[in-house]
Protein backbone atom coordinates (compact mmCIF):
# COMPACT_ATOMS: atom_id res chain seq x y z
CA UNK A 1 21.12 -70.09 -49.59
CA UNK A 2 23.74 -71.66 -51.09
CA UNK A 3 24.30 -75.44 -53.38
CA UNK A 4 27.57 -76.86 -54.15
CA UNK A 5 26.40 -80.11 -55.46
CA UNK A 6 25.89 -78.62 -59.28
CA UNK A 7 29.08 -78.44 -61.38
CA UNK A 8 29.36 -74.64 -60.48
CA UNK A 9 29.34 -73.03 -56.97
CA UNK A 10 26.27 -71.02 -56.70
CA UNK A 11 23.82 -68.97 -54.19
CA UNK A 12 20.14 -68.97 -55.01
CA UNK A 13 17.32 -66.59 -54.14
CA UNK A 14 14.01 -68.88 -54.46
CA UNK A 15 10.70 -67.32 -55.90
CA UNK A 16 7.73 -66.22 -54.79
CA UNK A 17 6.21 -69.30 -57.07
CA UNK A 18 6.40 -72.74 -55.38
CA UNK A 19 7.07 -74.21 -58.96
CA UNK A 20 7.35 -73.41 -62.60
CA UNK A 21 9.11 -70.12 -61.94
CA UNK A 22 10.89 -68.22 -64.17
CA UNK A 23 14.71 -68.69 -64.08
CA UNK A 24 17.98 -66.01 -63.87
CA UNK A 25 20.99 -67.02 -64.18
CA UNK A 26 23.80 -64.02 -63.26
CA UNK A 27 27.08 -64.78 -64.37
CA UNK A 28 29.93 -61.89 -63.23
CA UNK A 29 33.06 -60.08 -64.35
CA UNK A 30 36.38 -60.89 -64.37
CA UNK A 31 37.81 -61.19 -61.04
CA UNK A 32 34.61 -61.03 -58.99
CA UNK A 33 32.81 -63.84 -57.44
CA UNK A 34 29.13 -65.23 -57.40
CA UNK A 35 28.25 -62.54 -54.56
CA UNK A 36 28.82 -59.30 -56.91
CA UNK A 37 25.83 -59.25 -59.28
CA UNK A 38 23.48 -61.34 -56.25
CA UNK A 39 23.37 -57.95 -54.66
CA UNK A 40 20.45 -57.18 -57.37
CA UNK A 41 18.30 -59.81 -56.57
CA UNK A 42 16.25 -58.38 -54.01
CA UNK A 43 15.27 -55.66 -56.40
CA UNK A 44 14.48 -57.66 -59.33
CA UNK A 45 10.74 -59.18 -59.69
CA UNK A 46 10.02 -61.69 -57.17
CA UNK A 47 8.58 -64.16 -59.18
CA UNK A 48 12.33 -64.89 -60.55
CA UNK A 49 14.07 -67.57 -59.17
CA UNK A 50 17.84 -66.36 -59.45
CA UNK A 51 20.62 -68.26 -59.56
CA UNK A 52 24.02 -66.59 -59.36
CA UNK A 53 27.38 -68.59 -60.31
CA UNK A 54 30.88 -68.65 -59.68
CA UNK A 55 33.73 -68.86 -62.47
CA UNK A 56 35.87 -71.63 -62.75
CA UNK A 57 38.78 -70.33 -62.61
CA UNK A 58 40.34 -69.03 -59.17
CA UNK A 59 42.55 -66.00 -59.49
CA UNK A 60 45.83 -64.80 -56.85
CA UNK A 61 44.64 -63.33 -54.17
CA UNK A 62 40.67 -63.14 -54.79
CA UNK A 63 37.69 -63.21 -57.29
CA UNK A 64 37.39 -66.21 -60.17
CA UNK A 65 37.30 -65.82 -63.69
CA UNK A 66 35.27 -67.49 -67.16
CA UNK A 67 38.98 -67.62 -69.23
CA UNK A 68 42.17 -65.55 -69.29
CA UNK A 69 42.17 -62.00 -70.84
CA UNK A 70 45.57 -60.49 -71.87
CA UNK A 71 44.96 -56.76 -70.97
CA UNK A 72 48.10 -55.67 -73.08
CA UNK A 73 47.11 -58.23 -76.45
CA UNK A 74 44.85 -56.54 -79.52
CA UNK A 75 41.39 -57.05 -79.44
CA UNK A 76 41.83 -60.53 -81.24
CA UNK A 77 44.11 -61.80 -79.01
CA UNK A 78 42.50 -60.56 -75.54
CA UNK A 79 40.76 -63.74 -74.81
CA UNK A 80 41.75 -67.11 -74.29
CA UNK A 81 38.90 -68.51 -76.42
CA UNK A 82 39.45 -71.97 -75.45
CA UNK A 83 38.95 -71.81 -71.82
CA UNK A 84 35.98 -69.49 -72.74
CA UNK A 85 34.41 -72.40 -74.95
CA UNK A 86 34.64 -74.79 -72.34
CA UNK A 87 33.25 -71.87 -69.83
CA UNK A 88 30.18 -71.40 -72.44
CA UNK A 89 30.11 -75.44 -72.45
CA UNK A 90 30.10 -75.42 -68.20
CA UNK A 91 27.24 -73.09 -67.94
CA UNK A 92 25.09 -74.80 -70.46
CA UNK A 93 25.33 -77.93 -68.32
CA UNK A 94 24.96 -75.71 -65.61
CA UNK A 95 21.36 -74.76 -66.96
CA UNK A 96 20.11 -78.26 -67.25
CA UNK A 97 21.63 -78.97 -64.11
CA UNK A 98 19.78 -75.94 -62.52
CA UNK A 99 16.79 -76.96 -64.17
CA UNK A 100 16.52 -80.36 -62.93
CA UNK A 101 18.03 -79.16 -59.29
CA UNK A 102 14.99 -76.31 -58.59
CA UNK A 103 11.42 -75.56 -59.42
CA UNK A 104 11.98 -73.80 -62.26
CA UNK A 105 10.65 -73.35 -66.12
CA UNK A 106 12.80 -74.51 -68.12
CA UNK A 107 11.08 -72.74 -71.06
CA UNK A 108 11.88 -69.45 -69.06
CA UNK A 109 15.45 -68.77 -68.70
CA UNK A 110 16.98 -66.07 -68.46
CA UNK A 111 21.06 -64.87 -68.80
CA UNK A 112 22.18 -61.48 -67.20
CA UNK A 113 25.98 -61.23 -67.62
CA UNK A 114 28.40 -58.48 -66.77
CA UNK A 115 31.50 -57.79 -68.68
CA UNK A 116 33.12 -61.12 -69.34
CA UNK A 117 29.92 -62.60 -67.63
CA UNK A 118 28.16 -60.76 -70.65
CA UNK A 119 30.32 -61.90 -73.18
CA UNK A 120 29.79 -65.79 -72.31
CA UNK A 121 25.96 -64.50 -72.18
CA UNK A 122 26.44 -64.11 -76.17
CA UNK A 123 28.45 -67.10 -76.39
CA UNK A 124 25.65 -69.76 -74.43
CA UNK A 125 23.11 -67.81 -76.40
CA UNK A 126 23.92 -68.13 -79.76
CA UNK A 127 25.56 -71.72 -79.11
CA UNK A 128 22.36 -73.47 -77.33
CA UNK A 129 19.62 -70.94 -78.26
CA UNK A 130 16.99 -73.34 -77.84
CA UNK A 131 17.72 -73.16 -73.70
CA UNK A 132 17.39 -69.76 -73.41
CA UNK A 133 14.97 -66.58 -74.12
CA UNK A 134 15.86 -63.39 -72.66
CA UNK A 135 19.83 -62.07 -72.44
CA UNK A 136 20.51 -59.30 -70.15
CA UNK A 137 23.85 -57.87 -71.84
CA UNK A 138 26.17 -55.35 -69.86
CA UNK A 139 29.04 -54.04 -70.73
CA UNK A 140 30.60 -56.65 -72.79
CA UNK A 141 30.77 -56.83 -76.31
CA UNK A 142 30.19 -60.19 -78.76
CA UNK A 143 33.06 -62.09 -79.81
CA UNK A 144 32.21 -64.84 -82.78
CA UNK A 145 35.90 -66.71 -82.14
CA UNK A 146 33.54 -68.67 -79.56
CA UNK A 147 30.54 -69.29 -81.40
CA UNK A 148 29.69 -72.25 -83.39
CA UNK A 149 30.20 -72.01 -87.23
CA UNK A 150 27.64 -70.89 -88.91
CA UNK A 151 24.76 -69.61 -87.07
CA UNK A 152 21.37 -70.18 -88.74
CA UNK A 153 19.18 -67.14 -88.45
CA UNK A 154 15.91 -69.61 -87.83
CA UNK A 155 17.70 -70.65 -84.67
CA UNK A 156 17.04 -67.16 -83.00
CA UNK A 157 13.94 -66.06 -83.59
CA UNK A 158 12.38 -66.37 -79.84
CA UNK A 159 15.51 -64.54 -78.29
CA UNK A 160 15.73 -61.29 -76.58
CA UNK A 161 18.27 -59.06 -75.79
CA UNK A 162 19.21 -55.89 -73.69
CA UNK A 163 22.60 -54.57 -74.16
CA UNK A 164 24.20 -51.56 -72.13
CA UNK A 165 27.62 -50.07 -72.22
CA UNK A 166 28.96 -46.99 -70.35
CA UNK A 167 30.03 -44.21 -72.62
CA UNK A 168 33.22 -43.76 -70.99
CA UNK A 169 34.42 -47.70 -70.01
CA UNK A 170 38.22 -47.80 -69.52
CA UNK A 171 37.99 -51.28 -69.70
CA UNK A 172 36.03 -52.54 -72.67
CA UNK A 173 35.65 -49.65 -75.02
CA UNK A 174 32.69 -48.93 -75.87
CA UNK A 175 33.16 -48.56 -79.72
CA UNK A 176 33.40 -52.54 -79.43
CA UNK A 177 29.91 -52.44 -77.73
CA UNK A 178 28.77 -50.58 -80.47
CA UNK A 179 29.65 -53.74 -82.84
CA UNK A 180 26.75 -55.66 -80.71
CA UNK A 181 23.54 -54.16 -82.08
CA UNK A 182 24.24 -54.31 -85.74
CA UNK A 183 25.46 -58.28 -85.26
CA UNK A 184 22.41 -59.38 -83.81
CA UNK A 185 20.72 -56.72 -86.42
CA UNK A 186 22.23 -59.09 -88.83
CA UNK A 187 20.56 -62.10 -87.46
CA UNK A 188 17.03 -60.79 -87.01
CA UNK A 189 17.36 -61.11 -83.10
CA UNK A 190 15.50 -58.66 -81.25
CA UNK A 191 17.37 -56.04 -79.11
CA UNK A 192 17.73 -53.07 -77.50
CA UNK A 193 21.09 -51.24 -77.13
CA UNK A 194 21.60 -48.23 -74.78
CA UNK A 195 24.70 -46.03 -73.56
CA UNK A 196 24.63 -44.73 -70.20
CA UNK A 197 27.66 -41.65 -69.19
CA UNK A 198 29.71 -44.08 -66.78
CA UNK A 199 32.73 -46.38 -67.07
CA UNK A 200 32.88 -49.95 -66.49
CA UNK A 201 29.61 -50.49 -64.53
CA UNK A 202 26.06 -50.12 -63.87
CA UNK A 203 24.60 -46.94 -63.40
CA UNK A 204 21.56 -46.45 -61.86
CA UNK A 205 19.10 -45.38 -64.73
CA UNK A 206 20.94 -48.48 -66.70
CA UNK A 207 19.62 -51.15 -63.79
CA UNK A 208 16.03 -49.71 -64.06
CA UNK A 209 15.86 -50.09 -67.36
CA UNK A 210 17.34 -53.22 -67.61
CA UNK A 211 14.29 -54.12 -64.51
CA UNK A 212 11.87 -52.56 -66.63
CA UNK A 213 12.86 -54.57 -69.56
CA UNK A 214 13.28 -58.03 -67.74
CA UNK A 215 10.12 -57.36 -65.76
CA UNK A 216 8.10 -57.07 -69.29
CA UNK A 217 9.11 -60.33 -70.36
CA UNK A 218 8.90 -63.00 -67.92
């Protein structure tokens, strides 16, 4: 099924609960589309309403993006943290949107972002913390250019993380991955932070565990 009438395109698989359900938000890579990550959805818990979006921004010939990434820039100049800011700002709205839209708990929400999907995951996270609880993190690393200024620690305490990165990405490199548990260490967030031997993706044993862990805490 699909909704336009939100501010972001979107396709939906409903819950097995007529109301109050649990809410997952999937939010893709960089130069997919809303279809990529949906192909989970049948194997995650049924009881999860899951809503997977499109990125704003339409790239020549195919697939959408959250911002512009210069591949050939240093890691502090690889984003375009402006349009990402007003990406982290669009799915925020998105959330209340969504919330209002479907029968969904809105004290149940759930982010599970891939690559530069992940990286807005940190970014709508640590920005509105109070909207969400559980952040599925994969293969994407945190970049505080787009957070607010300064976090307060108090702010986090209810969120939940799982963060994966393959060993061998030739996209995002893994030692920036590696940056992610000790940051969220430094806010008292809880997390969990595992390595699978793959490149830019999701291997098997990394999706059930990440199903293991979402399953847990819903």
């Amino acid at each position: 099924m699909s909704a336009t009438t939100l501010s972001l395109h979107h396709i939906i698989r409903k819950s097995s609960l007529a109301e109050n359900a649990p809410l997952l938000i999937l939010l893709h890579g960089y130069g997919s589309d809303e279809n990529d990550l949906f192909s989970f959805a049948n194997e995650l818990p049924e009881e999860l309403f899951i809503i997977s979006v499109r990125a704003p921004y339409p790239m020549q010939p195919q697939g959408n993006a959250w911002y512009a990434i210069n591949f050939d820039a240093e890691k502090g100049k690889w984003s375009d943290n402006d349009q990402a800011i007003l990406s982290r700002d669009l799915i925020s709205k998105f959330i209340d949107e969504a919330i209002e839209a479907y029968p969904v708990n809105k004290n149940s929400v759930s982010l599970l972002g891939f690559s530069q999907g992940c990286i807005l995951s940190y970014a709508v996270a640590l920005t509105y913390p109070e909207k969400i609880k559980n952040i599925v993190a994969l293969s994407g690393y945190v970049n505080p250019d787009i957070f607010p200024k300064p976090l307060q620690k108090e702010d986090f305490a209810h969120l939940d993380f799982y963060c994966s990165h393959g060993s061998v990405d030739q996209v995002i490199p893994v030692d920036w991955a590696r940056q992610n548990a000790p940051y969220l260490s430094k806010l008292n967030i809880k997390h969990k932070y595992s390595e699978f031997p793959v490149g830019h993706g999701v291997a098997p044993q990394n999706f059930y565990e990440l199903k293991e862990w979402l399953a847990a805490r819903i």
